[in-house]
Protein backbone atom coordinates (compact mmCIF):
# COMPACT_ATOMS: atom_id res chain seq x y z
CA UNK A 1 -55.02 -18.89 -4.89
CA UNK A 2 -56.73 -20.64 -7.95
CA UNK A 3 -60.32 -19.70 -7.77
CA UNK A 4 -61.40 -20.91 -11.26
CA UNK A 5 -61.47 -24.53 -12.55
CA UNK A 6 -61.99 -26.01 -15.66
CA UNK A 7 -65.29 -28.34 -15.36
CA UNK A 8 -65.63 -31.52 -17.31
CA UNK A 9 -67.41 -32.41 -19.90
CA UNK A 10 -70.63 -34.56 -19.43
CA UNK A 11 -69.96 -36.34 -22.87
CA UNK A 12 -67.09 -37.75 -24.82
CA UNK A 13 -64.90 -35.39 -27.01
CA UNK A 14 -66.80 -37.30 -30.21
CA UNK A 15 -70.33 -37.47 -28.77
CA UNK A 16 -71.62 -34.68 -30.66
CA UNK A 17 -70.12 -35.88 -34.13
CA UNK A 18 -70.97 -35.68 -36.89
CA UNK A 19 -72.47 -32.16 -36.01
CA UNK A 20 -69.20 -31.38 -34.35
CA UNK A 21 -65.75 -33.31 -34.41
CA UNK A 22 -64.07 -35.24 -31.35
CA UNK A 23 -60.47 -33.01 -32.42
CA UNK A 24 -62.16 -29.79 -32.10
CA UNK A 25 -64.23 -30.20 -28.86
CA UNK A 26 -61.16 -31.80 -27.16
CA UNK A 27 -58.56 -28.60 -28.72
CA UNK A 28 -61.39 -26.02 -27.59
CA UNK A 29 -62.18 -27.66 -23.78
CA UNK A 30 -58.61 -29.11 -23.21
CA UNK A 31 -56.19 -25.88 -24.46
CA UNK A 32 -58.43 -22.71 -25.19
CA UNK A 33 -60.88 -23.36 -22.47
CA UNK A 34 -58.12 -24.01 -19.91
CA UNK A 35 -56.22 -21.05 -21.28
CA UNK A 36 -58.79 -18.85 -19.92
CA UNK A 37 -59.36 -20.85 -16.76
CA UNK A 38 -55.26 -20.01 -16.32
CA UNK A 39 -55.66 -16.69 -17.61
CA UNK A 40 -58.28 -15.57 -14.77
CA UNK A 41 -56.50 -17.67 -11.95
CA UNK A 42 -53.13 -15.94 -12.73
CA UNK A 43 -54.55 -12.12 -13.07
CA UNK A 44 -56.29 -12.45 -9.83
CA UNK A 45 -52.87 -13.29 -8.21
CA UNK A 46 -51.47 -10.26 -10.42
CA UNK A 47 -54.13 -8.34 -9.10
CA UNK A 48 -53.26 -9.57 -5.80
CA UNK A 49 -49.95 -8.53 -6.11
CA UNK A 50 -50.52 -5.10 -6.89
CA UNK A 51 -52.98 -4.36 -3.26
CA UNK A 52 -49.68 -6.04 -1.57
CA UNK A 53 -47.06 -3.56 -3.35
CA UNK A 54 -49.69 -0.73 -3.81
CA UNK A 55 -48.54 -0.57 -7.21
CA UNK A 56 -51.39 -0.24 -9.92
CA UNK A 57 -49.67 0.85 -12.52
CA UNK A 58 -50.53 -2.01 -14.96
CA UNK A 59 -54.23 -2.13 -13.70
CA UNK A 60 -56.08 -0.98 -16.47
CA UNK A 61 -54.30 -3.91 -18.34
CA UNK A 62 -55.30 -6.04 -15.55
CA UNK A 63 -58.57 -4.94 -15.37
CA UNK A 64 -58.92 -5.98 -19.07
CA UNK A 65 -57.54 -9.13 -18.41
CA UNK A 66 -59.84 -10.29 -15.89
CA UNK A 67 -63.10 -9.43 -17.61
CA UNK A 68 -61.79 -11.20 -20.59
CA UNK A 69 -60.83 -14.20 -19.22
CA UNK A 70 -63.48 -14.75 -16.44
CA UNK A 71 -66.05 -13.89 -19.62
CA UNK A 72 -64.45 -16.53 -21.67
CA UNK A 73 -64.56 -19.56 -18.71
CA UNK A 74 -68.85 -18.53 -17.94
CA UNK A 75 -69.28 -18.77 -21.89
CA UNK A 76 -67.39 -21.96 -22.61
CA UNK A 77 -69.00 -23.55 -19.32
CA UNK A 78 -72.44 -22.51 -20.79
CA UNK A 79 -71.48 -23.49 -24.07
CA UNK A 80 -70.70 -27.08 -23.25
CA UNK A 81 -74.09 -27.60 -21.11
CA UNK A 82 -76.23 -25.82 -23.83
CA UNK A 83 -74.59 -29.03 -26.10
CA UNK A 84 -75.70 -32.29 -26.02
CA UNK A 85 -75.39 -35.70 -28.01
CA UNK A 86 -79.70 -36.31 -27.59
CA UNK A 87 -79.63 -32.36 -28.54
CA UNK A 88 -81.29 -30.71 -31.43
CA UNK A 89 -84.80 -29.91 -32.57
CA UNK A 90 -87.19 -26.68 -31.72
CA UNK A 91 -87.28 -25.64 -28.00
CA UNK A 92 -89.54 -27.00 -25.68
CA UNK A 93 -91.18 -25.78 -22.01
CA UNK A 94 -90.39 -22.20 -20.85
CA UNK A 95 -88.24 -21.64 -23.27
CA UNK A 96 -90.57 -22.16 -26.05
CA UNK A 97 -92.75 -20.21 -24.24
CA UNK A 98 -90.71 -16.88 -23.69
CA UNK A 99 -89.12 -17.47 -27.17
CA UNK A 100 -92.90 -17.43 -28.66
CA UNK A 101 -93.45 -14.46 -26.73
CA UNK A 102 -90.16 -12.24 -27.40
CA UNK A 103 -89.29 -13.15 -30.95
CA UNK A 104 -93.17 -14.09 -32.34
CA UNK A 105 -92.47 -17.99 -32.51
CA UNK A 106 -88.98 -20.02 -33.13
CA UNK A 107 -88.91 -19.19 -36.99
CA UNK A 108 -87.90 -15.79 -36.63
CA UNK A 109 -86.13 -16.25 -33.30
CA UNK A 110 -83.94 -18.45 -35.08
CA UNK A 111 -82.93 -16.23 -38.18
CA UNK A 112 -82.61 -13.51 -35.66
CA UNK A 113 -79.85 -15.86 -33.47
CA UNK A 114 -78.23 -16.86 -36.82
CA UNK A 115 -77.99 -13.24 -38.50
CA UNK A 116 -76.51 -12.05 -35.29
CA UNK A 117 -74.25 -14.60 -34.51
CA UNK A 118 -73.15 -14.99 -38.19
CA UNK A 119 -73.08 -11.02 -38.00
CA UNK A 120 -69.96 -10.69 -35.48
CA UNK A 121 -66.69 -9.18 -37.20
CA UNK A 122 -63.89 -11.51 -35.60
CA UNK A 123 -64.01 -13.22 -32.37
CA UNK A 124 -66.97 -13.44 -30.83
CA UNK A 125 -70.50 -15.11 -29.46
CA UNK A 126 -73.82 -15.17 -30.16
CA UNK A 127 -75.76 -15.43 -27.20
CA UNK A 128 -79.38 -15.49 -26.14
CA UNK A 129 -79.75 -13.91 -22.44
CA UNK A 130 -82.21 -13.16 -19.97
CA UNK A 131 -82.58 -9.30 -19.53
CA UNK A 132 -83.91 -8.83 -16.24
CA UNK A 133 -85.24 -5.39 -16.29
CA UNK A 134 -87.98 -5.81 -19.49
CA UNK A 135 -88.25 -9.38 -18.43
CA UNK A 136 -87.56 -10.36 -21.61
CA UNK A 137 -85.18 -12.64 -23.72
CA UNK A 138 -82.38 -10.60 -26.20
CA UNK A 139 -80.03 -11.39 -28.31
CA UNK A 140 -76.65 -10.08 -28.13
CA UNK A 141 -73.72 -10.14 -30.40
CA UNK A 142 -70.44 -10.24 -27.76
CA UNK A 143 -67.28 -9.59 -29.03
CA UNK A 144 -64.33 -11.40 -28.28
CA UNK A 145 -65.69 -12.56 -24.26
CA UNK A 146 -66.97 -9.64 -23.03
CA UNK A 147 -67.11 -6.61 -25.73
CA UNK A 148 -71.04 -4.93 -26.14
CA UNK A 149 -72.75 -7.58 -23.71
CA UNK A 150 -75.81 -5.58 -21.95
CA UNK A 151 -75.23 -5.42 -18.42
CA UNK A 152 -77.31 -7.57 -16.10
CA UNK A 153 -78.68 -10.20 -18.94
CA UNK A 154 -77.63 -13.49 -18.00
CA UNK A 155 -76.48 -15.77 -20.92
CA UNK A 156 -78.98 -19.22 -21.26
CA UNK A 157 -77.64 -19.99 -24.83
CA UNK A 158 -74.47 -19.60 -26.33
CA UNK A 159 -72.89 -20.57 -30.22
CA UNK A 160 -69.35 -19.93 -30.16
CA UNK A 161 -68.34 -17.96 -33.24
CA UNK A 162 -64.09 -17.99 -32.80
CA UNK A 163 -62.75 -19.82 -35.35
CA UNK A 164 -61.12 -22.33 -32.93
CA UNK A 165 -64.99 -23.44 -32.76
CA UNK A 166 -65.73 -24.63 -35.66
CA UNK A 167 -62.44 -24.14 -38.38
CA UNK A 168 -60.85 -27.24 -38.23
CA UNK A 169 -63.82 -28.76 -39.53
CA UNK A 170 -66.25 -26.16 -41.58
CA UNK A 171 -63.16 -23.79 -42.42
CA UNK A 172 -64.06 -20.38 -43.54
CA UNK A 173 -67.67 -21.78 -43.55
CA UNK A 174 -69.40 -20.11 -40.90
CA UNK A 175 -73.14 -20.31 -41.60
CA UNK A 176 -72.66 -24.36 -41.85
CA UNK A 177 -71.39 -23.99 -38.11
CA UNK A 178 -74.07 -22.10 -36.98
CA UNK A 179 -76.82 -24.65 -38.77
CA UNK A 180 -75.10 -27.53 -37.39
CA UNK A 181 -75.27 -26.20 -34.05
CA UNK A 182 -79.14 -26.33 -33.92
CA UNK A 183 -78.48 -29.99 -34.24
CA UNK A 184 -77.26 -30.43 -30.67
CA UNK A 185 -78.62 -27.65 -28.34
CA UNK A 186 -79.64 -29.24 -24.94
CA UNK A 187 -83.18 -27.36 -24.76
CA UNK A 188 -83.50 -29.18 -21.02
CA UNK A 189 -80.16 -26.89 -20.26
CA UNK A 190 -81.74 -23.98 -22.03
CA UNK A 191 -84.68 -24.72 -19.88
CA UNK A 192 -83.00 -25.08 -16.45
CA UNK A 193 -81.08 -21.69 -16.98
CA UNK A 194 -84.17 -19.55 -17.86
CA UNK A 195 -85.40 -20.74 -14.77
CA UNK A 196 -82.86 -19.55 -12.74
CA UNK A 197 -82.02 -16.44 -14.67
CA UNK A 198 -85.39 -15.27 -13.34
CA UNK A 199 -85.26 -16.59 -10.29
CA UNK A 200 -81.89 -14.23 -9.84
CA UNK A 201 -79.69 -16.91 -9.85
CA UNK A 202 -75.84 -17.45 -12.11
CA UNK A 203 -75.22 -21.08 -12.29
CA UNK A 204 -71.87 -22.08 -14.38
């Protein structure tokens, strides 16, 4: 009944070095990435279980588990696309264009991402989506997977702020993690998902 599956990587676990170690993008797609992959696979079948037996007692727990899990496989699959070895530098194309426009040039859009990001209190994202409604980019702080994202706004750039992200090699340092990742965003990724944000469309 597996619905969810853990998509490669288009680069080598050390590509993105120095900006980010082989050991900790191999850890974070191999075991925590796959844990949630497992984790949504498994709760479905739970879930599944429960319409069989009409028994819903632990749904609410279920519930939970689901939205955190399927949250954390969409954000690591963006996350690993929004990455690339040729990465780095200011945005380019329609995202340079709508970031101009929303956040008054990449300058302040960029302290904005960082404060945010930097700004979560334990597990969490930073993420730059697509709100649909205003027609507008926003920046959201998302806790844990899922936790105070707006409903609707559909994630185009993500920096991972759990410590399994970045510990083994900046430690308690946060704000280093968060400047090195600058050095490797995939703008043509950034780029392809605006586009089909506003076209309606939720690729992983």
């Amino acid at each position: 009944m597996s619905v969810y599956t853990l998509p490669d990587l288009s680069y080598d676990f050390g590509a993105l070095e120095p900006h980010l170690i082989g050991q900790i993008v191999e850890l974070h797609h191999d075991k925590h990435h796959a844990a949630y992959v497992t984790g949504a696979n498994q709760t479905l079948e739970k879930l599944h279980d429960a319409r069989k037996s009409e028994n819903f007692g632990a749904v609410n727990q279920l519930e939970k588990s689901l939205a955190f899990h399927i949250s954390g496989h969409k954000l690591h699959s963006i996350l690993w696309s929004n990455m690339s070895p040729k990465g780095g530098g200011a945005p380019t194309g329609a995202a340079k264009d709508q970031i101009d426009k929303d956040f008054e040039g990449f300058g302040p859009f960029q302290k904005h991402f960082n404060a945010a990001t930097l700004g979560v209190q334990g597990s969490g994202w930073g993420v730059l989506s697509w709100e649909p409604l205003a027609q507008k980019l926003i920046v959201n702080q998302v806790y844990d997977h899922q936790g105070e994202h707006a409903q609707g706004a559909v994630p185009i750039l993500v920096c991972d702020i759990w410590e399994h992200a970045f510990y083994l090699q900046y430690q308690n340092r946060k704000a280093e993690w968060v400047n090195a990742f600058w050095n490797v965003i995939n703008w043509d990724d950034v780029n392809r998902r605006l586009a089909d944000a506003k076209a309606g469309r939720f690729p992983a």
